[in-house]
N, C-alpha and C. Protein backbone atom coordinates (compact mmCIF):
# COMPACT_ATOMS: atom_id res chain seq x y z
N UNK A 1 57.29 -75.26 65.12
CA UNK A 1 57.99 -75.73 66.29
C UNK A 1 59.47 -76.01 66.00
N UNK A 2 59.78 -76.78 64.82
CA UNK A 2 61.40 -76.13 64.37
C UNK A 2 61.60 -75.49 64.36
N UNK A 3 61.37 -74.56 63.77
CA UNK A 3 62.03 -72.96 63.79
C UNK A 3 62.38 -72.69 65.16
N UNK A 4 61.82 -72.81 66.32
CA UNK A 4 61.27 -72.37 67.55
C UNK A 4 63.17 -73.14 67.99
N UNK A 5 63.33 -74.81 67.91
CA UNK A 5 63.95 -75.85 68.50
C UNK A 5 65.86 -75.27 67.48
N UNK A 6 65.26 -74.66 66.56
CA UNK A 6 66.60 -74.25 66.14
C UNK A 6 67.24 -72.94 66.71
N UNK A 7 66.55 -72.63 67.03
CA UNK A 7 67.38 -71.10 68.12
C UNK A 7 68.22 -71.55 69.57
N UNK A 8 67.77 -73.01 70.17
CA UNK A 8 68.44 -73.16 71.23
C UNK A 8 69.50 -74.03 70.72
N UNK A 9 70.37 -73.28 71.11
CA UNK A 9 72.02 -73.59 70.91
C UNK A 9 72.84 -74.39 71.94
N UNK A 10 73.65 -75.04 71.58
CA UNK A 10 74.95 -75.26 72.92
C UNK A 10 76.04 -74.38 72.18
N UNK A 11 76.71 -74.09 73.63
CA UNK A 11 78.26 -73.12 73.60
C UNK A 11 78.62 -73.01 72.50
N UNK A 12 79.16 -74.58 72.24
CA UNK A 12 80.47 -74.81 70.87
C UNK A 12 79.13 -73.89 69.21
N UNK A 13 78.02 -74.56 69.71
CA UNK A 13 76.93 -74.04 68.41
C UNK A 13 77.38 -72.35 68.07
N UNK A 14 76.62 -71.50 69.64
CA UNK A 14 76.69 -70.13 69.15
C UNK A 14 78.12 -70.14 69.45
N UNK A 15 79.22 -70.27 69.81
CA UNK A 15 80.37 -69.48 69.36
C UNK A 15 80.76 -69.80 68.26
N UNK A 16 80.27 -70.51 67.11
CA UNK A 16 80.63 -70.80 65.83
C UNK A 16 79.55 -69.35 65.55
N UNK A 17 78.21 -69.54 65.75
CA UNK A 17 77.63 -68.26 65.10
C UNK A 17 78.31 -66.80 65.25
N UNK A 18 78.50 -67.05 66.38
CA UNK A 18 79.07 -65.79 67.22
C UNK A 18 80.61 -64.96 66.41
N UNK A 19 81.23 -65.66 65.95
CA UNK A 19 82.02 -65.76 64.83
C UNK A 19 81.81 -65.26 63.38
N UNK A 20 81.13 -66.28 63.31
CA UNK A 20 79.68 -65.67 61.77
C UNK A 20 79.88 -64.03 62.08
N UNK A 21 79.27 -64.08 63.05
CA UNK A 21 78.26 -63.11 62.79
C UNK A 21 79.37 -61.41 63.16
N UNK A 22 80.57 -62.25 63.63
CA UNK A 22 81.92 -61.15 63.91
C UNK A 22 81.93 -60.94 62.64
N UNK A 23 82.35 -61.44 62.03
CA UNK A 23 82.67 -61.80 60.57
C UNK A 23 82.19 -60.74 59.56
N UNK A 24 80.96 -60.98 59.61
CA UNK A 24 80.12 -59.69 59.03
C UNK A 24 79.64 -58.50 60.09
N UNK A 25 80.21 -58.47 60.57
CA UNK A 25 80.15 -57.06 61.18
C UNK A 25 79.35 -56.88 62.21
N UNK A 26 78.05 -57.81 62.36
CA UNK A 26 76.78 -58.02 62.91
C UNK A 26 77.31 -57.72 64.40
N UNK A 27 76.44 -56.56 64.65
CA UNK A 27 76.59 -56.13 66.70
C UNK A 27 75.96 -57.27 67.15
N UNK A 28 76.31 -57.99 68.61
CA UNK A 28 75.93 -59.48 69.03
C UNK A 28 75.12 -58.59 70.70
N UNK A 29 73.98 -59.04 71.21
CA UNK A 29 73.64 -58.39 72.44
C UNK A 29 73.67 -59.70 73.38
N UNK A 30 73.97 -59.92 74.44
CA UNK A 30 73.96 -61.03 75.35
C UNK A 30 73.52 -60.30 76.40
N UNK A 31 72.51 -61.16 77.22
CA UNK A 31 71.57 -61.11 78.42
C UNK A 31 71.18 -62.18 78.70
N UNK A 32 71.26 -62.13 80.09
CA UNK A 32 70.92 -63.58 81.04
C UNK A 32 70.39 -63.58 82.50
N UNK A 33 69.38 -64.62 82.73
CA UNK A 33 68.42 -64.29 83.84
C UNK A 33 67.14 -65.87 83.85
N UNK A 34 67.30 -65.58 84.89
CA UNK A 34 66.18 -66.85 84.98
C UNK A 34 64.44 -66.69 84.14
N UNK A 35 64.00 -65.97 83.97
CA UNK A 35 62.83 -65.84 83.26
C UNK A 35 62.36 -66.95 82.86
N UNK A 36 62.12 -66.79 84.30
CA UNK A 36 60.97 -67.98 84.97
C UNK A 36 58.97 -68.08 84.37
N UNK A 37 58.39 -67.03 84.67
CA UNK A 37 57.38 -66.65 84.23
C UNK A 37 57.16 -65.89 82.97
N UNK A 38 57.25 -65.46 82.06
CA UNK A 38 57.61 -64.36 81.43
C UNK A 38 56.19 -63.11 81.76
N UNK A 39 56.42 -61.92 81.89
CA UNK A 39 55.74 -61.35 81.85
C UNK A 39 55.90 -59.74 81.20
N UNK A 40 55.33 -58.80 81.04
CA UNK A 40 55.35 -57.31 80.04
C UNK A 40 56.85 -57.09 80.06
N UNK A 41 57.42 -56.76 81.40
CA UNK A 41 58.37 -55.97 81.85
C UNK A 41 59.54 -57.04 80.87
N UNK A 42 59.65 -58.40 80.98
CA UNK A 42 60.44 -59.33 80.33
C UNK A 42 60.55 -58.96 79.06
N UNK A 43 59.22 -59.01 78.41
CA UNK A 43 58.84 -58.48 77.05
C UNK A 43 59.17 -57.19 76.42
N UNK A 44 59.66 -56.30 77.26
CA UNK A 44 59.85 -54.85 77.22
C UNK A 44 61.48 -54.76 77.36
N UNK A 45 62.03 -55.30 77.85
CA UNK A 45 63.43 -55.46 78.28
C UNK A 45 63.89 -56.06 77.58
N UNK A 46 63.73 -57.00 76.65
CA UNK A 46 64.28 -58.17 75.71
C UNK A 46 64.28 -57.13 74.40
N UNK A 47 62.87 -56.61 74.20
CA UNK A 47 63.02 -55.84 72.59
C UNK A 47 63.63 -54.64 72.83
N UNK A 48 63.94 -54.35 74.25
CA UNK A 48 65.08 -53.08 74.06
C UNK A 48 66.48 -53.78 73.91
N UNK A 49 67.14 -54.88 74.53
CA UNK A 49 67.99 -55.41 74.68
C UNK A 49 68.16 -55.97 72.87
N UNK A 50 67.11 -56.11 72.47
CA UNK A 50 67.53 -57.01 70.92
C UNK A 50 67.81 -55.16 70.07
N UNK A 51 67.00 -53.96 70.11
CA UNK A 51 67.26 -53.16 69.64
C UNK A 51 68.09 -52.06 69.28
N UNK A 52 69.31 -52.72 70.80
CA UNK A 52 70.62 -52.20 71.07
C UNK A 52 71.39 -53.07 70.03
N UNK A 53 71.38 -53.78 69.16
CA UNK A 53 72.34 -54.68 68.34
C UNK A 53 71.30 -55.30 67.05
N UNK A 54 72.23 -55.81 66.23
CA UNK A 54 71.82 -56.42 65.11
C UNK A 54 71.24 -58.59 65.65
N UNK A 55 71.81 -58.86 66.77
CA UNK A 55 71.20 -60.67 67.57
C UNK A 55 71.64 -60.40 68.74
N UNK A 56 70.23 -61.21 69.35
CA UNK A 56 69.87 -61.13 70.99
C UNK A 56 70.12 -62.66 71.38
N UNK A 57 71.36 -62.66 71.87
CA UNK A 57 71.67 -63.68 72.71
C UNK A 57 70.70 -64.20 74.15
N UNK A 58 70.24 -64.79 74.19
CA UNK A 58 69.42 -65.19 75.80
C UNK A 58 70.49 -66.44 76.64
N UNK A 59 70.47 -66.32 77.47
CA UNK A 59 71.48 -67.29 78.38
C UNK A 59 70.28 -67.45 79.62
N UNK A 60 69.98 -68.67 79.57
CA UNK A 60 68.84 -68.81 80.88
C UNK A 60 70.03 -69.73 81.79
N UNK A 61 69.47 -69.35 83.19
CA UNK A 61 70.00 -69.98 84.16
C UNK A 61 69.48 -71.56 83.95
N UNK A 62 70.33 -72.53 84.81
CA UNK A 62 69.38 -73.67 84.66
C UNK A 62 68.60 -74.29 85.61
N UNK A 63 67.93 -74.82 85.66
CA UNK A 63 66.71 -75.59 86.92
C UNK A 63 67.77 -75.24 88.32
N UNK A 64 68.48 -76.04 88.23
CA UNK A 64 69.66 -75.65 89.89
C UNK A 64 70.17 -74.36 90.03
N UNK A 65 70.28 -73.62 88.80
CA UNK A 65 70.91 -72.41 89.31
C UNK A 65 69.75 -71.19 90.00
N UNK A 66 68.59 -72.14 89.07
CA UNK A 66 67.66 -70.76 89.78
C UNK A 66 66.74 -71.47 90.99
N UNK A 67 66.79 -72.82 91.50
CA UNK A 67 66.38 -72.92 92.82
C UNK A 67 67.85 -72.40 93.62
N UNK A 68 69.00 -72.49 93.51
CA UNK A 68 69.81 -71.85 94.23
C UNK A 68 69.57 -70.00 94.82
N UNK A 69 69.24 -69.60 93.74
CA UNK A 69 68.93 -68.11 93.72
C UNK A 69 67.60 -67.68 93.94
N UNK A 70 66.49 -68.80 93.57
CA UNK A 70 65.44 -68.09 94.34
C UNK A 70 64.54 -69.06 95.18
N UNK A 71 65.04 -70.07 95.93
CA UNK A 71 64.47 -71.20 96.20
C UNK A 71 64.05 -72.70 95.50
N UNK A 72 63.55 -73.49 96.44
CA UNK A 72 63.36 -74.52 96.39
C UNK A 72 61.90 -75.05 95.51
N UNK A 73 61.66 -73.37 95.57
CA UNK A 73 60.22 -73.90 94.99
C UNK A 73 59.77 -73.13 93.18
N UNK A 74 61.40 -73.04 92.94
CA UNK A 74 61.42 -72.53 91.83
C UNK A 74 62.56 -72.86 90.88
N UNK A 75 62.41 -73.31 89.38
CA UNK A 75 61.50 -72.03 89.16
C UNK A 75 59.98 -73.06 88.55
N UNK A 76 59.42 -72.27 87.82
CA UNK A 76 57.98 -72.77 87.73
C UNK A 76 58.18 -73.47 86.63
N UNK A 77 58.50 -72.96 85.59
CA UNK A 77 59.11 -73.53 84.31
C UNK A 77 60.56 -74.61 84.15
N UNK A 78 60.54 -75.80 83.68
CA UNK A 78 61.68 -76.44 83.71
C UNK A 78 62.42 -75.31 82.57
N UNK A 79 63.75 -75.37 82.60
CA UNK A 79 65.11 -74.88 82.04
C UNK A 79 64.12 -75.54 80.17
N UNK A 80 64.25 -76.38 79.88
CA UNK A 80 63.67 -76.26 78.78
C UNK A 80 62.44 -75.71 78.20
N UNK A 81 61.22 -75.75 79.31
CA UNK A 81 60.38 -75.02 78.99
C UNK A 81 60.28 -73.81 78.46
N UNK A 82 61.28 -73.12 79.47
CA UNK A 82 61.79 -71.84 79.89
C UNK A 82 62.40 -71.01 78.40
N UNK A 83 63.10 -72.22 77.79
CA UNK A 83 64.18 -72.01 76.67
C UNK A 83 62.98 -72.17 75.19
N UNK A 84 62.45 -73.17 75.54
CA UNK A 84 60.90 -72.96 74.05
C UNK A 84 60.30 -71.86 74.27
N UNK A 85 59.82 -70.85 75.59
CA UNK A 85 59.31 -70.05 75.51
C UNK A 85 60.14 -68.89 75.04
N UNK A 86 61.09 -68.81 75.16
CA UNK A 86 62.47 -67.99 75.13
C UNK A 86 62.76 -67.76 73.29
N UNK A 87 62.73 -68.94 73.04
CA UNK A 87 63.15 -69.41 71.63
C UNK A 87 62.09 -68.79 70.25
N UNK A 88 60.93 -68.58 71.09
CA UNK A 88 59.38 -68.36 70.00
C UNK A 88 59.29 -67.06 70.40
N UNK A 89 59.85 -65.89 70.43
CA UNK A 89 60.06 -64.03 70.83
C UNK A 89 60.76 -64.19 69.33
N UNK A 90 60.04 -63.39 68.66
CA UNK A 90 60.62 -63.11 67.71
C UNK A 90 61.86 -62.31 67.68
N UNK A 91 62.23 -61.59 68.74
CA UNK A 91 63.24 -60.49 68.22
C UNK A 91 64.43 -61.50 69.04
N UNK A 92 64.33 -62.49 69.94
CA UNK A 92 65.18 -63.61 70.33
C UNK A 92 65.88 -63.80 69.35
N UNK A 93 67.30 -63.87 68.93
CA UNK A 93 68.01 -64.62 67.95
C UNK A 93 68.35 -66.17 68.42
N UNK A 94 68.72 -66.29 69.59
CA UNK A 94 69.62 -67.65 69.87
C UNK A 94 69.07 -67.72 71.59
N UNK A 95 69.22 -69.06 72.18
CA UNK A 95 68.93 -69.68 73.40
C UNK A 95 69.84 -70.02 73.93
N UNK A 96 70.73 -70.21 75.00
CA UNK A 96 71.33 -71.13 75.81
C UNK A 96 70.78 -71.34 77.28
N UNK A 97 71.41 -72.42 77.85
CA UNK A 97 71.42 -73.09 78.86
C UNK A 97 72.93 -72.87 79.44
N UNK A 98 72.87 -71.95 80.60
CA UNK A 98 74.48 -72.51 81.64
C UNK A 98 74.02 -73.10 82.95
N UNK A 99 74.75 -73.99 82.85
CA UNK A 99 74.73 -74.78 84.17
C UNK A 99 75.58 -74.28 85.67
N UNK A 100 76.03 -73.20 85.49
CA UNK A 100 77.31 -72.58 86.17
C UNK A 100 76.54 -71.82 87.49
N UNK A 101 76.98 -70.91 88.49
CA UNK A 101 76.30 -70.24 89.35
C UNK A 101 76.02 -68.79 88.05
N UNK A 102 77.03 -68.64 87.89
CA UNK A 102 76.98 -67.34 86.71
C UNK A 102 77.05 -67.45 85.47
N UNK A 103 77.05 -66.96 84.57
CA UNK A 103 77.23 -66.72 83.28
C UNK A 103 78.30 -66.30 82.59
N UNK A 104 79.22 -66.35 83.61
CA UNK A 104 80.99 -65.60 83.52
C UNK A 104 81.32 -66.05 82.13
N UNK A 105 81.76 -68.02 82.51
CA UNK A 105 82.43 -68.78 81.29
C UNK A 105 81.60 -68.67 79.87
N UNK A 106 80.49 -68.08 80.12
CA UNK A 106 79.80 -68.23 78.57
C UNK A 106 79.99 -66.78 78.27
N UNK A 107 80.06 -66.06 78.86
CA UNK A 107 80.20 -64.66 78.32
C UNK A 107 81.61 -64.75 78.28
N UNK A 108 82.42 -65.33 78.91
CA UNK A 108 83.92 -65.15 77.82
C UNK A 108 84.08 -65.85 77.04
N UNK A 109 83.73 -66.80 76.70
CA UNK A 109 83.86 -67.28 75.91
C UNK A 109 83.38 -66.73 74.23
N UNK A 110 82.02 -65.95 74.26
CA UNK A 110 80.95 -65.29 73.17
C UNK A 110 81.87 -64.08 72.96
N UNK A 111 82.17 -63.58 74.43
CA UNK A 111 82.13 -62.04 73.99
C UNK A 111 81.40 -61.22 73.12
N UNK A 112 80.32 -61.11 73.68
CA UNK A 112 79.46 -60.03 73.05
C UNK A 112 79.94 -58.72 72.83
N UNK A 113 79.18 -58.18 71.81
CA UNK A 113 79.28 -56.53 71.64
C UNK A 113 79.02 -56.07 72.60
N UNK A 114 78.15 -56.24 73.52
CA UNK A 114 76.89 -54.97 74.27
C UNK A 114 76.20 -56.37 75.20
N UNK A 115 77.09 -56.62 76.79
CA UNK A 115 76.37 -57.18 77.92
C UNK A 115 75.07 -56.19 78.18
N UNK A 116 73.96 -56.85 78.84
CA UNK A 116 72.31 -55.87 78.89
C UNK A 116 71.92 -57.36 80.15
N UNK A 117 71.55 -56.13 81.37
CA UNK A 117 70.67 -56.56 82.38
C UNK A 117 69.72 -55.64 82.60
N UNK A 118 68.32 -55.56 83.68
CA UNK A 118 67.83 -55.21 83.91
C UNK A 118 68.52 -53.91 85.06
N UNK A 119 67.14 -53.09 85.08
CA UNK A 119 67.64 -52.19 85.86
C UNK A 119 68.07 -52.41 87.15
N UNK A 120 67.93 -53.50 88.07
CA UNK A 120 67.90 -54.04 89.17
C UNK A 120 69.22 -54.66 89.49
N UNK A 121 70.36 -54.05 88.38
CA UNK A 121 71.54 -54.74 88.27
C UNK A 121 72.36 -53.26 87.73
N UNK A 122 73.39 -53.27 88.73
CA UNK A 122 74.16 -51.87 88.53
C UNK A 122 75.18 -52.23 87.77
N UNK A 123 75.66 -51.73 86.72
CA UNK A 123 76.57 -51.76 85.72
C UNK A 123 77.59 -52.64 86.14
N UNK A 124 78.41 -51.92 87.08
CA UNK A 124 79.21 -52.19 87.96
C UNK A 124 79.16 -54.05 88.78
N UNK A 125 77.80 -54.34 89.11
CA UNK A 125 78.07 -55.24 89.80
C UNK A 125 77.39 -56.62 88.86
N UNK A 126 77.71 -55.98 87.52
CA UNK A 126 77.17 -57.33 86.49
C UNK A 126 77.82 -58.05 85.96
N UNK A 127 77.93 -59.33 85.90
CA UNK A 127 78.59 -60.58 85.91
C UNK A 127 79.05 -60.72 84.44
N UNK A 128 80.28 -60.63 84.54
CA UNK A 128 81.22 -60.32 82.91
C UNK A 128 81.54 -59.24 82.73
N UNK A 129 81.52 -58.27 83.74
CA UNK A 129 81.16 -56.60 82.67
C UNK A 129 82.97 -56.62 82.58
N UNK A 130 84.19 -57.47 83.43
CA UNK A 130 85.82 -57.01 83.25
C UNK A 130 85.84 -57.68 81.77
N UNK A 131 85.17 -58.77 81.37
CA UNK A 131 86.08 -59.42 80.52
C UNK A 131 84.97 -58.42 78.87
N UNK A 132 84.11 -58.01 79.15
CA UNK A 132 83.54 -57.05 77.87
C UNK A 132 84.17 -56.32 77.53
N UNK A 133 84.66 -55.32 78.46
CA UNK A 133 85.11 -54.35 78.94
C UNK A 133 86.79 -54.16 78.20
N UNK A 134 87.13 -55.57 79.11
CA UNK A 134 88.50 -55.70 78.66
C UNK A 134 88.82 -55.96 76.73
N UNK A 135 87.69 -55.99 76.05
CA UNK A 135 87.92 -56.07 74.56
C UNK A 135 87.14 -55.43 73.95
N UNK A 136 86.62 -53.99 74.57
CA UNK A 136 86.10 -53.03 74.00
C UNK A 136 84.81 -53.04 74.06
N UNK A 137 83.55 -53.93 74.74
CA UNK A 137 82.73 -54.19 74.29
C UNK A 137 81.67 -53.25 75.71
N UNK A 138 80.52 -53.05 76.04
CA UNK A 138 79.76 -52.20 76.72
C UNK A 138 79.10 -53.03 77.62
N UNK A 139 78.90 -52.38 78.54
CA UNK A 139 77.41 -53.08 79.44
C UNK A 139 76.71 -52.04 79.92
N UNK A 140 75.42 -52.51 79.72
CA UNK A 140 74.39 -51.48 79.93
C UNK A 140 73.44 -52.01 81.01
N UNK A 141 72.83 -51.33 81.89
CA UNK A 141 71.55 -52.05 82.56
C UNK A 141 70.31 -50.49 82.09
N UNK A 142 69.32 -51.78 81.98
CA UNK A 142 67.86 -50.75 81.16
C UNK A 142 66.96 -50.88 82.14
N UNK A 143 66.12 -49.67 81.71
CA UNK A 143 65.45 -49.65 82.64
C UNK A 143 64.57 -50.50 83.74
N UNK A 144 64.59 -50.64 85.08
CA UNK A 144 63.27 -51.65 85.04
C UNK A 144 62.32 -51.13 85.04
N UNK A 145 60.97 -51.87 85.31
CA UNK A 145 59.92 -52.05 85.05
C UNK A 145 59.31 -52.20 86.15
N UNK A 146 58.67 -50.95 87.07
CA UNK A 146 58.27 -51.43 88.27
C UNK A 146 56.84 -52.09 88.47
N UNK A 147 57.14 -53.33 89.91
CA UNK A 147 55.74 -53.93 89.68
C UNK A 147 55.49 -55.12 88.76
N UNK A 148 56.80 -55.54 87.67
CA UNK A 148 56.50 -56.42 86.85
C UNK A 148 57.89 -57.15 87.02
N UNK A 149 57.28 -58.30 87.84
CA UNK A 149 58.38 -58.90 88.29
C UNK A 149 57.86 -60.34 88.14
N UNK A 150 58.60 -61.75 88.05
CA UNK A 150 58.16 -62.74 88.63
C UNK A 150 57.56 -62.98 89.92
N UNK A 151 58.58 -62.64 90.78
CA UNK A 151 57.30 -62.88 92.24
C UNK A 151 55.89 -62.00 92.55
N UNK A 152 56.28 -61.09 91.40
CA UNK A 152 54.68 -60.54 91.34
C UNK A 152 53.83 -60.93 90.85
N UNK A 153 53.94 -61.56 89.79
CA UNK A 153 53.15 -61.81 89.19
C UNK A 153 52.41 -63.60 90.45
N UNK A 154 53.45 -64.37 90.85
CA UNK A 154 53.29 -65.35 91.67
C UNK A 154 52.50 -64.71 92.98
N UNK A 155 53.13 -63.65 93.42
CA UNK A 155 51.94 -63.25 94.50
C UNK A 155 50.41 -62.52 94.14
N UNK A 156 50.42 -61.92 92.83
CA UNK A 156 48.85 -61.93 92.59
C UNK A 156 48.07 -63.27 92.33
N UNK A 157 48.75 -64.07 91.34
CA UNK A 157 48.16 -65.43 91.54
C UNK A 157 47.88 -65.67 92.95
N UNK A 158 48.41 -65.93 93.66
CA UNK A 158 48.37 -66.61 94.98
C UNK A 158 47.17 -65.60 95.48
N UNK A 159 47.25 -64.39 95.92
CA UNK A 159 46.09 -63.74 95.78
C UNK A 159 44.93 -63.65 96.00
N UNK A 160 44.67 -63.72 94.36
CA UNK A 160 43.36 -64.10 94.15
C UNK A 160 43.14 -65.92 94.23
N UNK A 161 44.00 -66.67 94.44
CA UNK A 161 43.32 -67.70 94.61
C UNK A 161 43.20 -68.46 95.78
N UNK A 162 43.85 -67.27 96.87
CA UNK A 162 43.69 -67.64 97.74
C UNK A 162 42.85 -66.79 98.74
N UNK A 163 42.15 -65.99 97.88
CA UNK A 163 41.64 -64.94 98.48
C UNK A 163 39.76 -65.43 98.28
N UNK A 164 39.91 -66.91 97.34
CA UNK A 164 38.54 -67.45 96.99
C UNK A 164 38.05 -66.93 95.65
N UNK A 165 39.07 -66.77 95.12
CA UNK A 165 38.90 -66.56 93.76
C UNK A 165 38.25 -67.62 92.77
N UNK A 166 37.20 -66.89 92.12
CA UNK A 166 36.48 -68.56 91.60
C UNK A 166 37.02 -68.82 90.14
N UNK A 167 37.15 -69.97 89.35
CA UNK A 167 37.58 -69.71 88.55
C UNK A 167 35.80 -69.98 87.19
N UNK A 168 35.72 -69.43 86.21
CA UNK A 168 34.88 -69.54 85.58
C UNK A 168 34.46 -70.70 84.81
């Protein structure tokens, strides 16, 4: 469970790593998103996102930013929960928390090698891609994953348990 509690970082933390890791040469990947539930498609997107670089930055939204963006009745996971589950992915290097609507000020601040969203996010309309951009660095969006979504996975639950689903 240390190991797990040492990957979640504040700002001032990873931009000291972030540094480090300039330092030696190390490609840095940054991606950010509420991952709320985790499910395959999450799991599939993260080890492509960590396999584009040598450390996989995670930036989770926080409790307010993602009832702002997906309601009141979300998300399911508190922002820390969210960040222990986040933290124990092995190919995860580092955790944060922004409190912001976006992820702008932490991605200028890091400047990553290689910004990475899902496919559901056009190059073009992804949050940081001027200031990457502007110091050489890439943004990519990968493929999605159709069908494997958070609210999918929330509407099969609902579903079957509301469909009289028994439980065993």
């Amino acid at each position: 469970m240390q190991n797990i509690r040492r990957k979640i970082l504040t700002w001032d933390e990873l931009k000291e790593i972030r540094a480090q890791l300039k330092r030696e040469g190390r490609r840095v990947v940054l991606t950010n998103g509420c991952f709320d539930i985790i499910h395959p498609g999450h799991i599939r997107y993260l080890q492509q996102a960590r396999d584009l670089g040598d450390a996989l930055i995670v930036a989770l939204n926080s409790d307010e930013s993602v009832r702002a963006l997906k309601g009141q009745q979300r998300p399911i996971f508190t922002q820390d929960e969210r960040a222990e589950i986040m933290a124990a992915l092995s190919f995860v290097g580092y955790v944060t928390i922004f409190l912001q609507d976006t992820p702008r000020d932490l991605i200028a601040t890091l400047l990553p090698d290689l910004l990475v969203k899902g496919g559901d996010w056009s190059p073009e309309n992804i949050v940081g891609r001027e200031e990457i951009e502007a110091v050489g660095g890439r943004v990519l969006s990968l493929p999605f994953v159709e069908g494997s979504s958070t609210t999918d996975v929330i509407e099969r639950i609902l579903q079957r348990y509301l469909s009289g689903y028994q439980r065993e």
